[in-house]
Protein backbone atom coordinates (compact mmCIF):
# COMPACT_ATOMS: atom_id res chain seq x y z
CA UNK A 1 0.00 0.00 0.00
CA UNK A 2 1.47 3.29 -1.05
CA UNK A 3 1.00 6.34 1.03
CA UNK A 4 -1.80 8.98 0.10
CA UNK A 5 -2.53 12.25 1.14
CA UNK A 6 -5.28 13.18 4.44
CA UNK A 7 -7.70 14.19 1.74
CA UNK A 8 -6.83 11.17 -0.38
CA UNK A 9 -7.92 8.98 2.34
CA UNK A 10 -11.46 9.37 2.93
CA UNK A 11 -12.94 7.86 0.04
CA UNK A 12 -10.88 4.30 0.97
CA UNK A 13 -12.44 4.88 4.37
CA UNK A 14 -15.76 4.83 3.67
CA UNK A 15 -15.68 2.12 0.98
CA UNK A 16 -14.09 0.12 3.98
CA UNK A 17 -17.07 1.08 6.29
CA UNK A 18 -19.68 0.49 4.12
CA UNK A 19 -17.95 -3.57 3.22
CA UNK A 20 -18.18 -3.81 7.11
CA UNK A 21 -21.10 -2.73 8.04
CA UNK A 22 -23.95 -2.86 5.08
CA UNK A 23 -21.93 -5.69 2.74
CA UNK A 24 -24.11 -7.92 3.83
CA UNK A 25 -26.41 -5.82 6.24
CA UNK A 26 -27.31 -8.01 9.46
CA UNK A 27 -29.23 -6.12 11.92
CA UNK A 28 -28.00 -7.53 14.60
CA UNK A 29 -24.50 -7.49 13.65
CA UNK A 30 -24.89 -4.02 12.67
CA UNK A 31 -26.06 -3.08 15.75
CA UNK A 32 -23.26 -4.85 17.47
CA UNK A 33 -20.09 -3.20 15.43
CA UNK A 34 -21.71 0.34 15.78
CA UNK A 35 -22.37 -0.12 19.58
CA UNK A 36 -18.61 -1.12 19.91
CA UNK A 37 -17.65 1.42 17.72
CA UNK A 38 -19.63 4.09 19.65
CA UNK A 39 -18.34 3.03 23.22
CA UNK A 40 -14.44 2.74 21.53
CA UNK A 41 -14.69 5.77 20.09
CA UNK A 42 -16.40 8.05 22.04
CA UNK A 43 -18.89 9.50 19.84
CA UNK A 44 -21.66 9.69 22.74
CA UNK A 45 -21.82 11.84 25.63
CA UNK A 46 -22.16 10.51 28.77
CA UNK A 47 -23.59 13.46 31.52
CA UNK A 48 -24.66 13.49 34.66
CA UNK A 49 -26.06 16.53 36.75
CA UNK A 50 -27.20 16.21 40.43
CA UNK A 51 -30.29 18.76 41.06
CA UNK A 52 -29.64 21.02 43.82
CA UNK A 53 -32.05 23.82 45.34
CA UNK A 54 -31.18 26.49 47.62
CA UNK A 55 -31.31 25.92 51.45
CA UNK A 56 -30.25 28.55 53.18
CA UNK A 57 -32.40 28.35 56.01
CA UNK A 58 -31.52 24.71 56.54
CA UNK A 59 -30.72 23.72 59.97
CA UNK A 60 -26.77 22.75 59.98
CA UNK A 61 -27.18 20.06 62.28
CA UNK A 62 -28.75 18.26 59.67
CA UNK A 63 -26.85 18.10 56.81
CA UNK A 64 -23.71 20.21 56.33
CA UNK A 65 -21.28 18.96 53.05
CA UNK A 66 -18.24 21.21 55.57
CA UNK A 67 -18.86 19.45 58.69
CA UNK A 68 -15.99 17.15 58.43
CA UNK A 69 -16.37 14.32 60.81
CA UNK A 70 -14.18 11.16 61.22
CA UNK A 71 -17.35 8.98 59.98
CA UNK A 72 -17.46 11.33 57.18
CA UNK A 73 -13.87 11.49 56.07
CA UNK A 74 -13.70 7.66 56.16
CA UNK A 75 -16.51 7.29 53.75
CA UNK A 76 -14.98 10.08 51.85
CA UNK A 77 -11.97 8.48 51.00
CA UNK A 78 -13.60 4.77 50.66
CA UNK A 79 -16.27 6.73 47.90
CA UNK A 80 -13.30 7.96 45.95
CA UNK A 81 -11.02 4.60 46.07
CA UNK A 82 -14.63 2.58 44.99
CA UNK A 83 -14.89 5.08 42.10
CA UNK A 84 -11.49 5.38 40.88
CA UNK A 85 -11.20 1.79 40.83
CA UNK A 86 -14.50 1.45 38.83
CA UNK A 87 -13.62 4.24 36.53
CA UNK A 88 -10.41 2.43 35.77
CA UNK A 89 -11.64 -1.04 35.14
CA UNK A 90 -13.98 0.36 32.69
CA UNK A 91 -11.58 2.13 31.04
CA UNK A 92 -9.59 -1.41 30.87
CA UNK A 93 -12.05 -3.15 29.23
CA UNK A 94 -12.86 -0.23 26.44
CA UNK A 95 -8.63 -0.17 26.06
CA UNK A 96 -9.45 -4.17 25.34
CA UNK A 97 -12.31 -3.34 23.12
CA UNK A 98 -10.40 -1.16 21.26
CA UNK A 99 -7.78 -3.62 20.38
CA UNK A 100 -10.56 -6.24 19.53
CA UNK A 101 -12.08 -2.97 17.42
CA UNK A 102 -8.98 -2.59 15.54
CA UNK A 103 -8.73 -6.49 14.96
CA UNK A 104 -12.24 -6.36 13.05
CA UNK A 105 -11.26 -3.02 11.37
CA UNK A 106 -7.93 -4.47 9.52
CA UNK A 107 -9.20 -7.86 8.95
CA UNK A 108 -12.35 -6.49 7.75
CA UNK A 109 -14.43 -9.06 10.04
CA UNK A 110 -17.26 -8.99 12.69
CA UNK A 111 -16.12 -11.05 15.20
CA UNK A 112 -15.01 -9.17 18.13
CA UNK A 113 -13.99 -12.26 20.33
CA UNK A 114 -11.00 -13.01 18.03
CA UNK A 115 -9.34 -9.81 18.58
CA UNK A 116 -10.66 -9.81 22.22
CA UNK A 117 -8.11 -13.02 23.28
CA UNK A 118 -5.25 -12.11 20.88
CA UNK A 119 -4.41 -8.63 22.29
CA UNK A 120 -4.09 -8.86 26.01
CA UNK A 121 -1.56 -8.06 27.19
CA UNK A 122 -0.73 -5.42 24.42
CA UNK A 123 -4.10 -3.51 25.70
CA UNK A 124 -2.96 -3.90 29.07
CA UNK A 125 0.34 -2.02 28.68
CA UNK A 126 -1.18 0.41 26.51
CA UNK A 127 -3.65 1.04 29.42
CA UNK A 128 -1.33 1.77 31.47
CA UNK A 129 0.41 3.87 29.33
CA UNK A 130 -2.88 5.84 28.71
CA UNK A 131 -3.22 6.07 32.49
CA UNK A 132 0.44 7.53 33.34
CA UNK A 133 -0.04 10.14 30.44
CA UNK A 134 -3.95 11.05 31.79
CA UNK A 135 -2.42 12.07 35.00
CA UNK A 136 0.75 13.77 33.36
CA UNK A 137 -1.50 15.74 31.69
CA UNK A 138 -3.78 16.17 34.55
CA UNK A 139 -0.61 17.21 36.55
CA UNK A 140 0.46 20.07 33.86
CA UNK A 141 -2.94 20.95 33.69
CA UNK A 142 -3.28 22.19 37.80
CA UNK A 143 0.35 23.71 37.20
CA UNK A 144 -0.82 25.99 34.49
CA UNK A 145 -4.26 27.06 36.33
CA UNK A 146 -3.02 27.12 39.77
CA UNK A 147 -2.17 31.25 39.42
CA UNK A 148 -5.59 31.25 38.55
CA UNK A 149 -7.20 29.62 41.51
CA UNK A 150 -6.40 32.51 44.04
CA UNK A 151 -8.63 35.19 41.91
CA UNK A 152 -11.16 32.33 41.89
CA UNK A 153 -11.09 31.67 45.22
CA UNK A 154 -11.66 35.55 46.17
CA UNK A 155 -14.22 36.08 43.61
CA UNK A 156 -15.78 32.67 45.47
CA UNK A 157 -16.00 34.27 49.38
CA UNK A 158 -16.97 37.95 48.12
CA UNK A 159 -19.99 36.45 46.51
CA UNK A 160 -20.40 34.30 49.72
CA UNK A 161 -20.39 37.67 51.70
CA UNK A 162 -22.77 38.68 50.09
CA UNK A 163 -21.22 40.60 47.79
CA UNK A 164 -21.93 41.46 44.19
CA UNK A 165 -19.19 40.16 41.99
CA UNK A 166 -17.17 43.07 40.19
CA UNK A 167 -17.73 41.81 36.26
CA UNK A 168 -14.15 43.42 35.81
CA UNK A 169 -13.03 40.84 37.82
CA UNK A 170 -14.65 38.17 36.37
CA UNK A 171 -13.46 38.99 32.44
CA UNK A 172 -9.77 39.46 34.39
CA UNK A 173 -10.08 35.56 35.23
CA UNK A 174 -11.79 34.25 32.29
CA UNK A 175 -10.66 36.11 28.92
CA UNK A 176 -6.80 34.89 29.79
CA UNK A 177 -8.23 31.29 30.39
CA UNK A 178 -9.98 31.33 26.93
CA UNK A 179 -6.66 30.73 25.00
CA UNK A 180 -5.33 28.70 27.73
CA UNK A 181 -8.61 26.52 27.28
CA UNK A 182 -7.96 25.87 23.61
CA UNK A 183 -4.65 24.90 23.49
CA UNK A 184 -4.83 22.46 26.25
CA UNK A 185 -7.83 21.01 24.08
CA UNK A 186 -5.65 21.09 21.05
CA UNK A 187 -2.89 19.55 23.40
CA UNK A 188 -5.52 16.53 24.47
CA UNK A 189 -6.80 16.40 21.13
CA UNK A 190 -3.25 15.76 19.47
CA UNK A 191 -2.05 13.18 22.31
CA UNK A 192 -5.55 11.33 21.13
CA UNK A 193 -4.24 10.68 17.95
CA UNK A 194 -0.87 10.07 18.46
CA UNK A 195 -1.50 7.36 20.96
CA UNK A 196 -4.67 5.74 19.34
CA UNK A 197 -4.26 6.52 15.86
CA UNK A 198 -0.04 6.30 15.43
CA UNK A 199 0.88 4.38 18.31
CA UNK A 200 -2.04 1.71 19.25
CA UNK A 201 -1.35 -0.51 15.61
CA UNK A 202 2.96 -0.58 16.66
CA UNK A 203 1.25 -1.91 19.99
CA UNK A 204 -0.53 -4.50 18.51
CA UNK A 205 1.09 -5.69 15.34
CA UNK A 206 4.61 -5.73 16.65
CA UNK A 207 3.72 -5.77 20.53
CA UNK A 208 6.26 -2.53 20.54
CA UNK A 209 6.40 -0.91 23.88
CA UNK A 210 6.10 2.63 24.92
CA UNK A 211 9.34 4.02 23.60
CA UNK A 212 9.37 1.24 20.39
CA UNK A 213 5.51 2.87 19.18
CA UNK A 214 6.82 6.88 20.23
CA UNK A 215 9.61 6.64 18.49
CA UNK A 216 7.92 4.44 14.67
CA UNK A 217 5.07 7.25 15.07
CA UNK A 218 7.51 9.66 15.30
CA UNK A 219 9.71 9.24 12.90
CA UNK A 220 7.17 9.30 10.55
CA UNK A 221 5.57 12.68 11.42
CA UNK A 222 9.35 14.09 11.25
CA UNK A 223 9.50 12.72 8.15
CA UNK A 224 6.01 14.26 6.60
CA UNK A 225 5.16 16.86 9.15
CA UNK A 226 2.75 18.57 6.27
CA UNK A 227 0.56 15.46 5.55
CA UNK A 228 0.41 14.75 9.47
CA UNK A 229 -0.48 17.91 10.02
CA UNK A 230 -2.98 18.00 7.77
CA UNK A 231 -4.70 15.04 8.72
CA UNK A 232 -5.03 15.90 12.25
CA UNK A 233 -6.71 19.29 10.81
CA UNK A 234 -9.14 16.68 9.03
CA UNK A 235 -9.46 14.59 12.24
CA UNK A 236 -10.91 17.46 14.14
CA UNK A 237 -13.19 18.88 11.15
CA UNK A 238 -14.39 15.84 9.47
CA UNK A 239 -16.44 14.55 12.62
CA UNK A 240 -17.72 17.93 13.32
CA UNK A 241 -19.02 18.55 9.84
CA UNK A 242 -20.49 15.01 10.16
CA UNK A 243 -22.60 15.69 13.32
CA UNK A 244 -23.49 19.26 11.89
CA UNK A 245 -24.74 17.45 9.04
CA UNK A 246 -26.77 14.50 11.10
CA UNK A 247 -28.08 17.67 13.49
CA UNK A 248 -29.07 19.01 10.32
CA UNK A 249 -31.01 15.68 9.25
CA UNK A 250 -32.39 14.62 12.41
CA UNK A 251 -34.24 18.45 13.66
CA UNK A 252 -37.50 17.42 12.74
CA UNK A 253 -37.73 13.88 13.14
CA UNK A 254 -36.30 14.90 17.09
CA UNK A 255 -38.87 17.75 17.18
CA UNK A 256 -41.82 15.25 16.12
CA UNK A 257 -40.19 12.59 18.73
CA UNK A 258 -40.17 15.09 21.39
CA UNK A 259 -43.52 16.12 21.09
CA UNK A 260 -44.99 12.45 20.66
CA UNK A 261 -42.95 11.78 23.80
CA UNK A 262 -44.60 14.97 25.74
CA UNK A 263 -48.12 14.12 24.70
CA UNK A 264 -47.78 10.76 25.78
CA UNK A 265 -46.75 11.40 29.26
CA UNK A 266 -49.61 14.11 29.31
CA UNK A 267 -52.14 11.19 28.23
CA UNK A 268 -51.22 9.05 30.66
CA UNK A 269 -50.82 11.60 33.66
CA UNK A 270 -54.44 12.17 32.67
CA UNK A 271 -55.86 8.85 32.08
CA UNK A 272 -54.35 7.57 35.58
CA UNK A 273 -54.73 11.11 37.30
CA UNK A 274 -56.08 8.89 40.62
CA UNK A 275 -54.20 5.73 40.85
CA UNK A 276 -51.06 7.09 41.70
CA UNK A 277 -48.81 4.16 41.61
CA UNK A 278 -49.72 2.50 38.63
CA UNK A 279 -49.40 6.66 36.76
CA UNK A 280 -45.67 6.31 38.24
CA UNK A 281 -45.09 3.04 37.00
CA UNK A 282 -46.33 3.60 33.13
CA UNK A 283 -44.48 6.72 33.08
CA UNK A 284 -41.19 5.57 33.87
CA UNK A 285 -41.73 2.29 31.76
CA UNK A 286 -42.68 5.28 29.04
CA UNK A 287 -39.12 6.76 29.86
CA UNK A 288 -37.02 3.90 29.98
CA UNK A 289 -38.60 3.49 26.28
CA UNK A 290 -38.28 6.88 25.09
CA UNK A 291 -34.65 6.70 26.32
CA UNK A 292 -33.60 3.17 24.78
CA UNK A 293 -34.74 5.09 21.45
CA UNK A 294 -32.40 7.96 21.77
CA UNK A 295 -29.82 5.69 22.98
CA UNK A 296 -30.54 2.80 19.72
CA UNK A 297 -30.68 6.48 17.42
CA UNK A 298 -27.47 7.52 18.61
CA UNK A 299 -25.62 4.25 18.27
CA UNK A 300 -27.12 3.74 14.71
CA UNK A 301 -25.56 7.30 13.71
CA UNK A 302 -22.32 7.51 15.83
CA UNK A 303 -21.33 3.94 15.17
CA UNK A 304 -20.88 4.33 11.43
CA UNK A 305 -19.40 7.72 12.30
CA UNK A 306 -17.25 5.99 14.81
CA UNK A 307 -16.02 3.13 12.38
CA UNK A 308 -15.93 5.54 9.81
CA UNK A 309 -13.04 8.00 11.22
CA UNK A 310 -10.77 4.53 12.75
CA UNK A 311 -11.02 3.59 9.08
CA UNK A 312 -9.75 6.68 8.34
CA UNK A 313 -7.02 6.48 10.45
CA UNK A 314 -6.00 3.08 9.64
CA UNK A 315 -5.61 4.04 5.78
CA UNK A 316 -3.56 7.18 6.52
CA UNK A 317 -1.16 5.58 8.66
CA UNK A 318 -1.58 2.72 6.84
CA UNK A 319 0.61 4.27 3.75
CA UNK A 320 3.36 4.96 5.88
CA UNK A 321 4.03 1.89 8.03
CA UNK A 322 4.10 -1.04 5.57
CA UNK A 323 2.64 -4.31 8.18
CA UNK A 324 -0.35 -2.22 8.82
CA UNK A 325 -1.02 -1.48 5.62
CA UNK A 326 0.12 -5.02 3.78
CA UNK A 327 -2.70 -6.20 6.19
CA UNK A 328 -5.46 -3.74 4.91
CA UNK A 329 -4.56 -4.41 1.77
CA UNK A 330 -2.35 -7.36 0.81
CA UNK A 331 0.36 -7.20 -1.70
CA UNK A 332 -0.41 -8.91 -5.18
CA UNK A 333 0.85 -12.37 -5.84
CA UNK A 334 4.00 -12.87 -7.53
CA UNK A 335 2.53 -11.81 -11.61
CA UNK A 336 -0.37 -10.45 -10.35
CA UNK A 337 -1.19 -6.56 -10.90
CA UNK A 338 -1.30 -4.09 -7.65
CA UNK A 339 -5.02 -4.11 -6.83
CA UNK A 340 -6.06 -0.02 -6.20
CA UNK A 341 -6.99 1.11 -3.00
CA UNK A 342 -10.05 3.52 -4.49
């Protein structure tokens, strides 16, 4: 496989999506690669808020998040470890689905199980390697706002005072932070790809460490700093145009769901208006429904999209280090003509 440029790329891409996904088209196994892809990839947004009210005549004795008790430290500190240690299994096994991702991707097959068993203890290290570089940049991150946390912290007990906070103040904290913001995003954004896009296939096809898969991936961005360059560029607009363009799409279909979804809950609060318990009970079966549609919505368009921009990556890099690409797209037989990549 010979190399081609960012732009040059995309068209290979999708012709490899679409043989994955829709050549033949199996529901189920659609449903499967996209939901993989989604969870690998990160193409939905997980959020959580916790509601909060105002309680200012609340008696302390009660409930105060500051009263720092023994009891309270303890469970503290037990909450946190429980968490962190959740947070980083799961994190493990999407490192291991990501290798079993990448097995289906360059194969071009739909068994994840395969890939799953074969890459073990490559997605191991690489976790761990994605952990010590999360709090690196975790670390440089407090460094660089920690001049900012004084102003912060004023600004916080004026307006605890009961003071009225000086807006001069506030743009003084937050314009400097705005450039700040987006190069530490751009920062992220660029370790991203190095590590899963440049470094991840050394990991598996070679089972290169660390320093083996830094130093292939880069080599080759010393050597062709342009083309790099420009496909990170295209790995940051290409998904956004993408969504833009499925926000576009979806509006009205989401305006029509919403609605259907309101007038629903309205019919049943007023059908069961005085049998309490059962009204609860159909409206949060009516939910969990509502919600396992947005959820089977969003993994039917971010999968493809998902599976879509690893192709993408996988035929870029795939030019410029030879196993990954020979395995893509296998070299002729001796007499045979070089099949295209188009």
């Amino acid at each position: 496989m010979f190399a081609i440029s960012a732009v040059d790329a995309i068209s290979p891409a999708l012709q490899r999506t679409r043989t994955l996904l829709f050549r033949p088209f199996r529901l189920g196994t659609f449903l499967k690669l996209c939901l993989v892809a989604a969870v690998t990839e990160g193409t939905g947004n997980f959020n959580s808020s916790v509601p909060g009210g105002h309680t200012r005549h609340a008696d302390a004795s009660v409930f105060s998040p500051f009263l720092w008790t023994p009891a309270r430290i303890a469970a503290g500190v037990a909450m946190t470890l429980l968490v962190l240690l959740l947070c980083g299994y799961l994190l493990y096994l999407v490192t291991r689905l990501r290798f079993a991702f990448f097995h289906c991707l360059i194969h071009n097959t739909r068994e994840i199980r395969p890939g799953w068993a074969l890459y073990r203890s490559q997605a191991a290290r690489f976790f761990w390697l994605n952990v010590v570089v999360g709090f690196g940049y975790l670390l440089v991150l407090a460094l660089i706002l920690l001049p900012f946390a004084a102003g912060f912290i004023a600004l916080f007990h004026r307006v605890q005072s009961g003071g009225h906070p000086d807006i001069g103040m506030i743009l003084g904290l937050i314009l400097p932070l705005i450039p700040i913001i987006i190069v530490l995003a751009l920062v992220a954004f660029a370790t991203d790809v190095i590590l899963r896009d440049l470094m991840l296939p050394h990991f598996a096809l070679e089972d290169a460490s660390a320093g083996e898969a830094w130093r292939a991936a880069w080599a080759r961005i010393r050597a062709e700093k342009g083309p790099f360059f420009a496909y990170t560029l295209l790995r940051i607009i290409l998904p956004i145009g993408a969504w833009v363009a499925l926000f576009i799409v979806l509006a009205i279909p989401a305006v029509i769901f919403f609605v259907a979804v309101v007038a629903v809950g309205v019919m049943i609060h007023a059908a069961l208006a005085d049998a309490h318990l059962l009204r609860i009970f159909v409206e949060a079966v009516a939910g969990a429904v509502a919600f396992c549609i947005v959820m089977l919505v969003g993994v039917c368009f971010g999968g493809p999209l998902g599976a879509g921009m690893r192709e993408y990556a996988l035929v870029f890099y795939g030019g410029r280090y030879q196993k990954l690409g020979d395995i893509l797209y296998p070299p002729p037989e001796p007499g045979l003509s070089a099949p295209g990549i188009a």
